[in-house]
PDB file of N, CA and C in Angstrom:
ATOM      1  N   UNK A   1     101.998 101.605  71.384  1.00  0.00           N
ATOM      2  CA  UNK A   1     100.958 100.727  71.859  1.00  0.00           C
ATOM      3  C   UNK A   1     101.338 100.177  73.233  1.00  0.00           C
ATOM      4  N   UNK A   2     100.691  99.949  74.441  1.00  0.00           N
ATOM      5  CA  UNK A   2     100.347  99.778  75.306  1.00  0.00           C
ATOM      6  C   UNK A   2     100.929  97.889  75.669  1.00  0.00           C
ATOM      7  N   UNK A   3     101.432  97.776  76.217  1.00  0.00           N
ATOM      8  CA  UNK A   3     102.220  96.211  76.767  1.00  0.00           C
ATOM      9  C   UNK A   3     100.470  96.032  77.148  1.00  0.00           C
ATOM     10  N   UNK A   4      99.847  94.604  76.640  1.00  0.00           N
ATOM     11  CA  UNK A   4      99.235  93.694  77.667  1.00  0.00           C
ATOM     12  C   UNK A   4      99.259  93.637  78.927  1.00  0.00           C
ATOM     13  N   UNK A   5      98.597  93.793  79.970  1.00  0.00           N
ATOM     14  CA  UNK A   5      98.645  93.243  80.999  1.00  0.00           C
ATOM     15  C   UNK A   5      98.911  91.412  81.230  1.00  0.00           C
ATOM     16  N   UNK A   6      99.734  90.759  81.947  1.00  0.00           N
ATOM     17  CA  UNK A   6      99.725  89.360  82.517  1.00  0.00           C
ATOM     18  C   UNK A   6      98.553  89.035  84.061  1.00  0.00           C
ATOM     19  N   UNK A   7      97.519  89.434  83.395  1.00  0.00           N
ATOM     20  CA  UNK A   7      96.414  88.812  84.330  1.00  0.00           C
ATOM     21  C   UNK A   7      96.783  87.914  85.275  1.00  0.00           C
ATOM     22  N   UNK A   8      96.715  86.453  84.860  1.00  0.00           N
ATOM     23  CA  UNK A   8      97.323  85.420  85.511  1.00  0.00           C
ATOM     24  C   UNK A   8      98.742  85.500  86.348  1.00  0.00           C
ATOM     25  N   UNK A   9      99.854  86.422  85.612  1.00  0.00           N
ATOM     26  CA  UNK A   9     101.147  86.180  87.238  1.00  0.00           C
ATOM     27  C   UNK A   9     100.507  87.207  88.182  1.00  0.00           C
ATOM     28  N   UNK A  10      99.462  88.790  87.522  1.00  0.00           N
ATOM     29  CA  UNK A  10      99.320  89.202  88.614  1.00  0.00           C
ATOM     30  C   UNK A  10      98.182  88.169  89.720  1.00  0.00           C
ATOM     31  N   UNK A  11      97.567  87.449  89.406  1.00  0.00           N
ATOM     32  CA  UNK A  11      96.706  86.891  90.433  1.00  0.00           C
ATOM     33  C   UNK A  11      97.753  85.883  90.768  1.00  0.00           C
ATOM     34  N   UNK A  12      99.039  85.291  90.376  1.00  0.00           N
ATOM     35  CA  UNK A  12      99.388  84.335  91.051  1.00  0.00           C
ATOM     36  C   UNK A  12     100.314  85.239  91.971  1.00  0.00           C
ATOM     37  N   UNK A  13     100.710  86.149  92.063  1.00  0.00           N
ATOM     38  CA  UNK A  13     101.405  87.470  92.701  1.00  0.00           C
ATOM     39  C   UNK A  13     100.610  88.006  94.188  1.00  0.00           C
ATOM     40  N   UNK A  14      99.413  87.803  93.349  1.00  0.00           N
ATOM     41  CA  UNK A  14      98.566  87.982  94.780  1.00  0.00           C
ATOM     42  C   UNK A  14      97.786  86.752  95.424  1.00  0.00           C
ATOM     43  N   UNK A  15      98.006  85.609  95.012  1.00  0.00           N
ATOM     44  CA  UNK A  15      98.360  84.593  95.942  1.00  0.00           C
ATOM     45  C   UNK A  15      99.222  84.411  96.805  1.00  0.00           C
ATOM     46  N   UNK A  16     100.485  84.479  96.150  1.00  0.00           N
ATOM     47  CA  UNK A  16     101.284  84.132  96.932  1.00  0.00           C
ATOM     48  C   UNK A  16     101.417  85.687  97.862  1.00  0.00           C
ATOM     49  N   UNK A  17     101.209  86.398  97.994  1.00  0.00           N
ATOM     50  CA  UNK A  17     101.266  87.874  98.420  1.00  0.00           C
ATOM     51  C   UNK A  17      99.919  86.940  99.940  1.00  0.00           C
ATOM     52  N   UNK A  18      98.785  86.588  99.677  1.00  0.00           N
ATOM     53  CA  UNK A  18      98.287  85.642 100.669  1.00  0.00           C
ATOM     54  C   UNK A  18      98.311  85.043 101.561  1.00  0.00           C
ATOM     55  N   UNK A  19      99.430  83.865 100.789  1.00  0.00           N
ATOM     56  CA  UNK A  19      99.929  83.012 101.865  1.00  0.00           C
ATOM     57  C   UNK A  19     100.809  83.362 102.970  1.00  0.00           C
ATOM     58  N   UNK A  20     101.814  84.430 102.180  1.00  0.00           N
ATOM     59  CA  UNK A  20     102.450  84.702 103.252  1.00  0.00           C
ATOM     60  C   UNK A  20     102.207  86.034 104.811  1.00  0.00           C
ATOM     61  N   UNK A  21     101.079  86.557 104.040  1.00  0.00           N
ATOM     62  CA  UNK A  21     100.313  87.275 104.638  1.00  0.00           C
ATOM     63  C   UNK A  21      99.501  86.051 105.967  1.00  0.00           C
ATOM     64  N   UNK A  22      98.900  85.195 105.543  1.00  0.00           N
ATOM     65  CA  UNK A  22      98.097  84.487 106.823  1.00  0.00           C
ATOM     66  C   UNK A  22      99.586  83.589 107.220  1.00  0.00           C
ATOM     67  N   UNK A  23     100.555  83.446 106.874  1.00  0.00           N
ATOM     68  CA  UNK A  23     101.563  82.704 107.380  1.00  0.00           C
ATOM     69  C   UNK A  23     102.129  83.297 108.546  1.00  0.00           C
ATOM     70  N   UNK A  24     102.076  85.086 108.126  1.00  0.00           N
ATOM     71  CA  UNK A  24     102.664  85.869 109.284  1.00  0.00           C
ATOM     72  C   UNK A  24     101.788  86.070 110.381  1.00  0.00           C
ATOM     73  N   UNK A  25     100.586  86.134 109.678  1.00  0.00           N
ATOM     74  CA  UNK A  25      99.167  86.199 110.960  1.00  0.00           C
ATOM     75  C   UNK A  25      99.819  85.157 112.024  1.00  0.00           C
ATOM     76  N   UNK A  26      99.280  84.030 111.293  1.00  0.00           N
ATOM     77  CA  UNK A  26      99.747  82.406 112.419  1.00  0.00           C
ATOM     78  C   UNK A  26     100.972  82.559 113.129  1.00  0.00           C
ATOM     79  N   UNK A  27     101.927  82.915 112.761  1.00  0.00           N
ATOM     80  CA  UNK A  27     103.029  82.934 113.222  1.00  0.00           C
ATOM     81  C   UNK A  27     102.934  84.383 114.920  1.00  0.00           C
ATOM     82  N   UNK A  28     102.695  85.548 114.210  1.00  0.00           N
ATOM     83  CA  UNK A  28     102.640  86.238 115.301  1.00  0.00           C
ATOM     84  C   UNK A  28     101.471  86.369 116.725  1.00  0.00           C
ATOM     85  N   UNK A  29     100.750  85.317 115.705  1.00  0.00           N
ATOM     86  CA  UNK A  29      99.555  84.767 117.169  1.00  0.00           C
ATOM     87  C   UNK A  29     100.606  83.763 117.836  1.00  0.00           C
ATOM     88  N   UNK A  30     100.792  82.953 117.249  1.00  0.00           N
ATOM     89  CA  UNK A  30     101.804  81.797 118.127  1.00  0.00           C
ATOM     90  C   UNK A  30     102.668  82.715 119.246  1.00  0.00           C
ATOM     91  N   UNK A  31     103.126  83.630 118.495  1.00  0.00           N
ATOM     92  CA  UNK A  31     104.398  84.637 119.346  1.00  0.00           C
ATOM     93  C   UNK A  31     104.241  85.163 120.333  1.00  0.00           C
ATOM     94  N   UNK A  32     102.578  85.767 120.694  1.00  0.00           N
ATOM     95  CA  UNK A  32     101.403  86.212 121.559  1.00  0.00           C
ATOM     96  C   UNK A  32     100.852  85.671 122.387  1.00  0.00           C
ATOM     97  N   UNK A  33     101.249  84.282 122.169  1.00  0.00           N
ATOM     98  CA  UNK A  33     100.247  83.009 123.012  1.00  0.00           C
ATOM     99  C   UNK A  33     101.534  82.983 123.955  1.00  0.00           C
ATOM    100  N   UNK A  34     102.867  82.993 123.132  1.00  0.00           N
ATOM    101  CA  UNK A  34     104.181  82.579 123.792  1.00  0.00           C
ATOM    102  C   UNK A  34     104.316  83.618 124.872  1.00  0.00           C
ATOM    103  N   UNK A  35     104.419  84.877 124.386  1.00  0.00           N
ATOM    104  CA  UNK A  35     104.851  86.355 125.263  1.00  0.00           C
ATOM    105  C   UNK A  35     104.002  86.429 126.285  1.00  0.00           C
ATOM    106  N   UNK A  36     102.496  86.060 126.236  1.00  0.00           N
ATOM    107  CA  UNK A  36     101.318  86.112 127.370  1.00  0.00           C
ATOM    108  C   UNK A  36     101.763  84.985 128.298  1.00  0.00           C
ATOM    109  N   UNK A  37     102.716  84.380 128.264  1.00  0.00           N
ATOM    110  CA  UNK A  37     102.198  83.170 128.353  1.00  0.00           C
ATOM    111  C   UNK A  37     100.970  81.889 128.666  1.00  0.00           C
ATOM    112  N   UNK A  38     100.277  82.012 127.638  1.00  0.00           N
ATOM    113  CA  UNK A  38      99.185  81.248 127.148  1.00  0.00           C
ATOM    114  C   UNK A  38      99.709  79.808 127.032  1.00  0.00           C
ATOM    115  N   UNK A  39     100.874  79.867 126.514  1.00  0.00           N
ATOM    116  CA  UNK A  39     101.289  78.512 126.043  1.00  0.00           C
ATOM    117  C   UNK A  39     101.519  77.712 127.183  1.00  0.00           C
ATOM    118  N   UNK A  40     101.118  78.026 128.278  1.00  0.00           N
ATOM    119  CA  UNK A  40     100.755  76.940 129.751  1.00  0.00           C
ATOM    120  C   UNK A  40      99.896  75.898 129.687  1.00  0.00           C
ATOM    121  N   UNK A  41      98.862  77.305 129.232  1.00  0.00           N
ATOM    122  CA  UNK A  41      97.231  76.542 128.869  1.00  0.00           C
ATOM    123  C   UNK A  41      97.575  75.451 128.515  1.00  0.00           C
ATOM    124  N   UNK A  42      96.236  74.257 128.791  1.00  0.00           N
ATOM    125  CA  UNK A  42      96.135  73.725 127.781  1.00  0.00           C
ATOM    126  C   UNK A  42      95.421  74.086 126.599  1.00  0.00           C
ATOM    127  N   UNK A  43      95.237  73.515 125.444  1.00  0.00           N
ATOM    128  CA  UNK A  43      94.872  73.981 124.096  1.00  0.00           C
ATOM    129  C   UNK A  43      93.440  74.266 124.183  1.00  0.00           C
ATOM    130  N   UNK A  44      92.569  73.113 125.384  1.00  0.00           N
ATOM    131  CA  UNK A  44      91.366  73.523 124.708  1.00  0.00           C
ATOM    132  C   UNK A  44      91.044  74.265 125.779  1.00  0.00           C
ATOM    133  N   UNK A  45      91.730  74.809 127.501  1.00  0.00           N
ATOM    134  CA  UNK A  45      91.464  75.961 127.819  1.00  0.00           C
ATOM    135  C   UNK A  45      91.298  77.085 127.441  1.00  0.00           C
ATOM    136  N   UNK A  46      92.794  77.379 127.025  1.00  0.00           N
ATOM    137  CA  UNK A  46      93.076  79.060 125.740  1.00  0.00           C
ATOM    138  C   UNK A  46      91.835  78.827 125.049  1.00  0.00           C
ATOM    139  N   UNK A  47      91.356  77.875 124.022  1.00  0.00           N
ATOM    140  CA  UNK A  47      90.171  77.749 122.655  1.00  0.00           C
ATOM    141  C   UNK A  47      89.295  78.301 123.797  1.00  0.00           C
ATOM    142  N   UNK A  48      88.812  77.404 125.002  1.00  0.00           N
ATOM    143  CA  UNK A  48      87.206  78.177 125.969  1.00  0.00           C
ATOM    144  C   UNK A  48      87.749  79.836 126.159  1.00  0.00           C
ATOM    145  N   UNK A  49      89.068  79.994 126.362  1.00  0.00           N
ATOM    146  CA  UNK A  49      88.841  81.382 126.789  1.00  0.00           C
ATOM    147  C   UNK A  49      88.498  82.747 125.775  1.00  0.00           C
ATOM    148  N   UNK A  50      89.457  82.176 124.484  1.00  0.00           N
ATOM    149  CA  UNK A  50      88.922  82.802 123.863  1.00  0.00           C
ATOM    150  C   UNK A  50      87.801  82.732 123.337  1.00  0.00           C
ATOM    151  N   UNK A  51      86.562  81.836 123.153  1.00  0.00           N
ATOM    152  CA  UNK A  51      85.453  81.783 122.775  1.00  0.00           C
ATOM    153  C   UNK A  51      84.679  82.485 123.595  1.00  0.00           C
ATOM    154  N   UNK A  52      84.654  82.361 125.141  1.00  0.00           N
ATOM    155  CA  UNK A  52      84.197  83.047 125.998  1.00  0.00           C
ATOM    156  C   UNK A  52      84.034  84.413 125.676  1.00  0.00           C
ATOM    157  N   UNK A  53      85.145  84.866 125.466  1.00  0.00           N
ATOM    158  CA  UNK A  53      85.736  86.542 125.102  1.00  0.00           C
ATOM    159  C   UNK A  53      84.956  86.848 123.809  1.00  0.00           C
ATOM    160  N   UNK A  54      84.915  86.227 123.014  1.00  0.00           N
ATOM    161  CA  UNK A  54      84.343  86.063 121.323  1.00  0.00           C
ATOM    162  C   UNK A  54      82.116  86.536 122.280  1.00  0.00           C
ATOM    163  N   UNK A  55      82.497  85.691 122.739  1.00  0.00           N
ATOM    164  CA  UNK A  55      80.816  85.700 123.010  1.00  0.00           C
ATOM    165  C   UNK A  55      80.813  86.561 124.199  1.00  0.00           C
ATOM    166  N   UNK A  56      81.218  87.575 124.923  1.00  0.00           N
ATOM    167  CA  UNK A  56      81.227  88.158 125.922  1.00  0.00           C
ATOM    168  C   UNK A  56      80.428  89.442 124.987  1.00  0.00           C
ATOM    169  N   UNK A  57      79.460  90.066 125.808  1.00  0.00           N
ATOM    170  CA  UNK A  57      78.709  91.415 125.125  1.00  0.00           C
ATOM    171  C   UNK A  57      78.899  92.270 125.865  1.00  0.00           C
ATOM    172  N   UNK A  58      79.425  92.442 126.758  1.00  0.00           N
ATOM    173  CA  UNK A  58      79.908  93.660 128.210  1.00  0.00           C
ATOM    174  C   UNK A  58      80.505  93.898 127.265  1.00  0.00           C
ATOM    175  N   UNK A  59      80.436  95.897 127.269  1.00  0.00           N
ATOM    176  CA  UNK A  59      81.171  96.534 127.182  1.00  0.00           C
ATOM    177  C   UNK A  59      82.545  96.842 127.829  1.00  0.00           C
ATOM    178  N   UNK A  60      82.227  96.528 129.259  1.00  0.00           N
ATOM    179  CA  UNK A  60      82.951  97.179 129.984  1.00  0.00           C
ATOM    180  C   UNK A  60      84.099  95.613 130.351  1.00  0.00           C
ATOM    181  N   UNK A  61      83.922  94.597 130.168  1.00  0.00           N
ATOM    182  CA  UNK A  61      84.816  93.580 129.632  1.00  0.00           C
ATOM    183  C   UNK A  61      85.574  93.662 128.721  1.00  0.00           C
ATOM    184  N   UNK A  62      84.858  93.759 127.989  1.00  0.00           N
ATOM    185  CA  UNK A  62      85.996  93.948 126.624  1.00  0.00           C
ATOM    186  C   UNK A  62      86.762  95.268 126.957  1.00  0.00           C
ATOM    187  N   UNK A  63      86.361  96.113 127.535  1.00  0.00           N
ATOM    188  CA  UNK A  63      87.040  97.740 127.656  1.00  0.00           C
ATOM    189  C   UNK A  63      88.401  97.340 128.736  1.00  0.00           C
ATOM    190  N   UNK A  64      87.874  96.732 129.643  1.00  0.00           N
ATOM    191  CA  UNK A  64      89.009  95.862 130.627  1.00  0.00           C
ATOM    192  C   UNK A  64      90.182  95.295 129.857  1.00  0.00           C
ATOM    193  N   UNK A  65      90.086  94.249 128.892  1.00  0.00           N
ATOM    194  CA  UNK A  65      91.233  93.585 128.560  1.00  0.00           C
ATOM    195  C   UNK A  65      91.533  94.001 127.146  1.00  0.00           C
ATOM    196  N   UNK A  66      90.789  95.617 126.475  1.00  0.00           N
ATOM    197  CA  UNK A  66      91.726  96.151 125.983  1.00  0.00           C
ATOM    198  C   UNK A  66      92.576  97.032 126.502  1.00  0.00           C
ATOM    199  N   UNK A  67      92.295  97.290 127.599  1.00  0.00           N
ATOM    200  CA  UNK A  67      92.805  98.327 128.292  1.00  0.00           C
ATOM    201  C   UNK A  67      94.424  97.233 128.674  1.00  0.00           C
ATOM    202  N   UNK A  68      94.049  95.988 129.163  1.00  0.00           N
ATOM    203  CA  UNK A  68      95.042  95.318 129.604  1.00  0.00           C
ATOM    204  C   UNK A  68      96.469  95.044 128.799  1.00  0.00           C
ATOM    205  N   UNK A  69      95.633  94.869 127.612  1.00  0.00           N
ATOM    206  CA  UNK A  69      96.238  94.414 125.815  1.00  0.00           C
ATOM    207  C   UNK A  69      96.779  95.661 125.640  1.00  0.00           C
ATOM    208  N   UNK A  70      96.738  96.408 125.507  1.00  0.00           N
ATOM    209  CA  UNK A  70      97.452  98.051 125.336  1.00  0.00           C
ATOM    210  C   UNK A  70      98.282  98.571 126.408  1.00  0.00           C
ATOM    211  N   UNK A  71      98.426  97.962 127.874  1.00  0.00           N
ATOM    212  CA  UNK A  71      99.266  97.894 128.548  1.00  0.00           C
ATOM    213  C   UNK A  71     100.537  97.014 128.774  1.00  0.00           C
ATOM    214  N   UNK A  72      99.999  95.828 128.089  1.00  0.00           N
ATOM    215  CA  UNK A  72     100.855  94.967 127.815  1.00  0.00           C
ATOM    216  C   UNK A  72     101.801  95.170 126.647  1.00  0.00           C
ATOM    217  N   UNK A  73     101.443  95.623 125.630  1.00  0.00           N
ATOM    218  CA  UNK A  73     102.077  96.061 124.231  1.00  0.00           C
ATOM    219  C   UNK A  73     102.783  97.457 124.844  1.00  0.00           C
ATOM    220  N   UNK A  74     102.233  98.623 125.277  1.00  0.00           N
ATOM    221  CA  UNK A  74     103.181  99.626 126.072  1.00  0.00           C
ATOM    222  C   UNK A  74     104.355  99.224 127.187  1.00  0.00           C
ATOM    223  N   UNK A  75     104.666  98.195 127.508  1.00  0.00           N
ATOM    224  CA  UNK A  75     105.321  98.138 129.003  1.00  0.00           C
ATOM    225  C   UNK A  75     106.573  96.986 128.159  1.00  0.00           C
ATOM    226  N   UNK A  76     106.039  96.768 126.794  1.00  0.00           N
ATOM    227  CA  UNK A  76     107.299  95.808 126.018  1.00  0.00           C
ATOM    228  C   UNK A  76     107.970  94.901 126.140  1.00  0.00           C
ATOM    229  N   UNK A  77     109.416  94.645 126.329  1.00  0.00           N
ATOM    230  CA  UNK A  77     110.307  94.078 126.999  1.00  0.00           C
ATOM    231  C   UNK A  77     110.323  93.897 128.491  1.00  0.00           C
ATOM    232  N   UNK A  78     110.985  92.579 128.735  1.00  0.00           N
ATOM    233  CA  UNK A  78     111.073  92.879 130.316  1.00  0.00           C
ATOM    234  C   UNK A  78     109.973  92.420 131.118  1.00  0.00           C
ATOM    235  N   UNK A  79     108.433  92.722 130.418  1.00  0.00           N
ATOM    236  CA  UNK A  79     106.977  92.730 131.600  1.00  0.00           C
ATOM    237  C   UNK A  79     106.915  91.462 132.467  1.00  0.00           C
ATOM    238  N   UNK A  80     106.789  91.429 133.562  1.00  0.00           N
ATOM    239  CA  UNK A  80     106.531  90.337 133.988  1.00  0.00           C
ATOM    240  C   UNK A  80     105.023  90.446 134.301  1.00  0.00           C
ATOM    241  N   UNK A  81     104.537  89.496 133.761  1.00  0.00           N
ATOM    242  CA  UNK A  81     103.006  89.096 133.980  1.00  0.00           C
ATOM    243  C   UNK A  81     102.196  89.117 134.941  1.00  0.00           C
ATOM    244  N   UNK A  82     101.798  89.487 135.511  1.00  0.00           N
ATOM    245  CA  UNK A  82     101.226  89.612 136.967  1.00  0.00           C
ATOM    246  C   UNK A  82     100.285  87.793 136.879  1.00  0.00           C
ATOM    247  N   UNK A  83     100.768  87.408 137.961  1.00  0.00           N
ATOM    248  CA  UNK A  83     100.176  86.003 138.308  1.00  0.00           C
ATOM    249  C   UNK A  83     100.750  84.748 137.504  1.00  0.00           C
ATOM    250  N   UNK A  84     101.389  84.906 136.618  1.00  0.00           N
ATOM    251  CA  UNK A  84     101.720  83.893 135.287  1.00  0.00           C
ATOM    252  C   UNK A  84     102.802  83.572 135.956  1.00  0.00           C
ATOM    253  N   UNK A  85     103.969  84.432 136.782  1.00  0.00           N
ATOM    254  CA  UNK A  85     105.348  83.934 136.369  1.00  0.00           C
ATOM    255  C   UNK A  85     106.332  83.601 135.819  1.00  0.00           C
ATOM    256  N   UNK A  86     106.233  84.371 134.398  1.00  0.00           N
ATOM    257  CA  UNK A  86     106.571  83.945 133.336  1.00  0.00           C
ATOM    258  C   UNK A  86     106.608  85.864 132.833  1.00  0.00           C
ATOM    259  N   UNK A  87     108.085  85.725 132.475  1.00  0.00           N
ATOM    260  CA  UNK A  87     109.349  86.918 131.997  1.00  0.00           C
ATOM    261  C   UNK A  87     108.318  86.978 130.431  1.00  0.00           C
ATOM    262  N   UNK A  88     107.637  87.905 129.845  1.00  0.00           N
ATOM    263  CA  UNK A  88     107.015  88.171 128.489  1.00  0.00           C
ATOM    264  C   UNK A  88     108.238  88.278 127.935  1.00  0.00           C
ATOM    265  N   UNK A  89     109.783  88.799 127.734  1.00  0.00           N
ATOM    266  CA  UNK A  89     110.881  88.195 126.840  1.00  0.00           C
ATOM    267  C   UNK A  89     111.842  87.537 127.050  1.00  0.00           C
ATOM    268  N   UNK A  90     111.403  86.596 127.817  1.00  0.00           N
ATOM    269  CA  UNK A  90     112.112  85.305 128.038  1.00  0.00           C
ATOM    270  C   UNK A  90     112.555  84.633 126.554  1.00  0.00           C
ATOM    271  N   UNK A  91     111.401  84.282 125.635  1.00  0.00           N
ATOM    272  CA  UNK A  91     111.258  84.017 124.551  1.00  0.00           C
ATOM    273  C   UNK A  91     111.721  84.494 123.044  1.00  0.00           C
ATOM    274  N   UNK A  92     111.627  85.880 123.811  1.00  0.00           N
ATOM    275  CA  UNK A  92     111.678  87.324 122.445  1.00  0.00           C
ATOM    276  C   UNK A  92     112.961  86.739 122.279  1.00  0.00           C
ATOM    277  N   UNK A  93     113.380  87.246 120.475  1.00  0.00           N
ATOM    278  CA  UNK A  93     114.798  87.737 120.021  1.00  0.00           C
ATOM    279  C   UNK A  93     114.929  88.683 120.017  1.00  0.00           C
ATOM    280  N   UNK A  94     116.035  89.297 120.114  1.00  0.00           N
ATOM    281  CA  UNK A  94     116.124  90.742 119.694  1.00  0.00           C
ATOM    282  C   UNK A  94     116.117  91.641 118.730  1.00  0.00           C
ATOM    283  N   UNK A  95     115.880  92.816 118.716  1.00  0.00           N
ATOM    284  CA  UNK A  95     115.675  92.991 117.754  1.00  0.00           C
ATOM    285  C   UNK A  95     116.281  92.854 116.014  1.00  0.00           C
ATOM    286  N   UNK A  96     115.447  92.646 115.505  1.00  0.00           N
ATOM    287  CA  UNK A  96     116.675  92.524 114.129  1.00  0.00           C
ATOM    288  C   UNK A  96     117.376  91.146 113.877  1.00  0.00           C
ATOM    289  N   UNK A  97     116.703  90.487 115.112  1.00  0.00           N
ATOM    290  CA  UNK A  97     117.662  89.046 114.768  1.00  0.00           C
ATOM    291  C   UNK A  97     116.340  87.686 114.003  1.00  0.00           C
ATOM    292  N   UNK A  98     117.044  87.235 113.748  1.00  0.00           N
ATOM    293  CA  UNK A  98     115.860  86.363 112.583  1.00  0.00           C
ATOM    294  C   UNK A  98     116.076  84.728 112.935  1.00  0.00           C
ATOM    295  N   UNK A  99     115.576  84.242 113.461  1.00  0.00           N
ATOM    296  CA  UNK A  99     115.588  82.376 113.799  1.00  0.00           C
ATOM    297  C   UNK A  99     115.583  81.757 112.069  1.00  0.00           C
ATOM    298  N   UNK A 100     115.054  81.923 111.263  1.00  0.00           N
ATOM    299  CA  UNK A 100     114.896  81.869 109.856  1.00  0.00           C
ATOM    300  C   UNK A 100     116.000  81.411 109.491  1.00  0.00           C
ATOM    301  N   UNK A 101     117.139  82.619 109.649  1.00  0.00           N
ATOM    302  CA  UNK A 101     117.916  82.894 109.368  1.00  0.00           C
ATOM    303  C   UNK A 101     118.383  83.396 107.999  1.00  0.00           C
TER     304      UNK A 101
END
């Protein structure tokens, strides 16, 4: 005969499977805001810019700063930002290393 399933730890399994899922979201936007450096902005600049972007319907806008976003993620370590002044791994750890600890 067949074990029961535990309904309940699996949904509390995939709760917590959740939290730490949008924990890592938040966390690697923070990391993104840091590496761009965004984190100049002030808070409710970055919020207009990205809303702007959110409500932008050009194609060819959005095609621009994915094009930019995919250059930025290709060029990695090292990038220096054009206009920002600001080293994109100034911030970074290296790899494999954990602040957590």
């Amino acid at each position: 005969m067949r074990k029961p399933r535990d309904i309940d730890a699996e949904l509390r399994a995939l709760a917590t499977k959740t939290k730490e899922l949008k924990s890592r979201k938040i966390t690697q936007l923070g990391e993104l805001v840091i590496a761009t450096g965004a984190d100049a902005l002030e808070p409710e600049v970055l919020a207009g810019v990205l809303i702007s972007a959110l409500e932008t319907k050009a194609p060819s806008s959005r095609q621009d700063w994915k094009a930019k976003g995919q250059a930025f993620f290709r060029k990695g370590e090292g990038r220096k930002l054009a206009g920002s002044g600001v080293n994109a791994s100034s911030d970074r750890q290296s790899p494999g290393s954990n602040a957590a600890g």
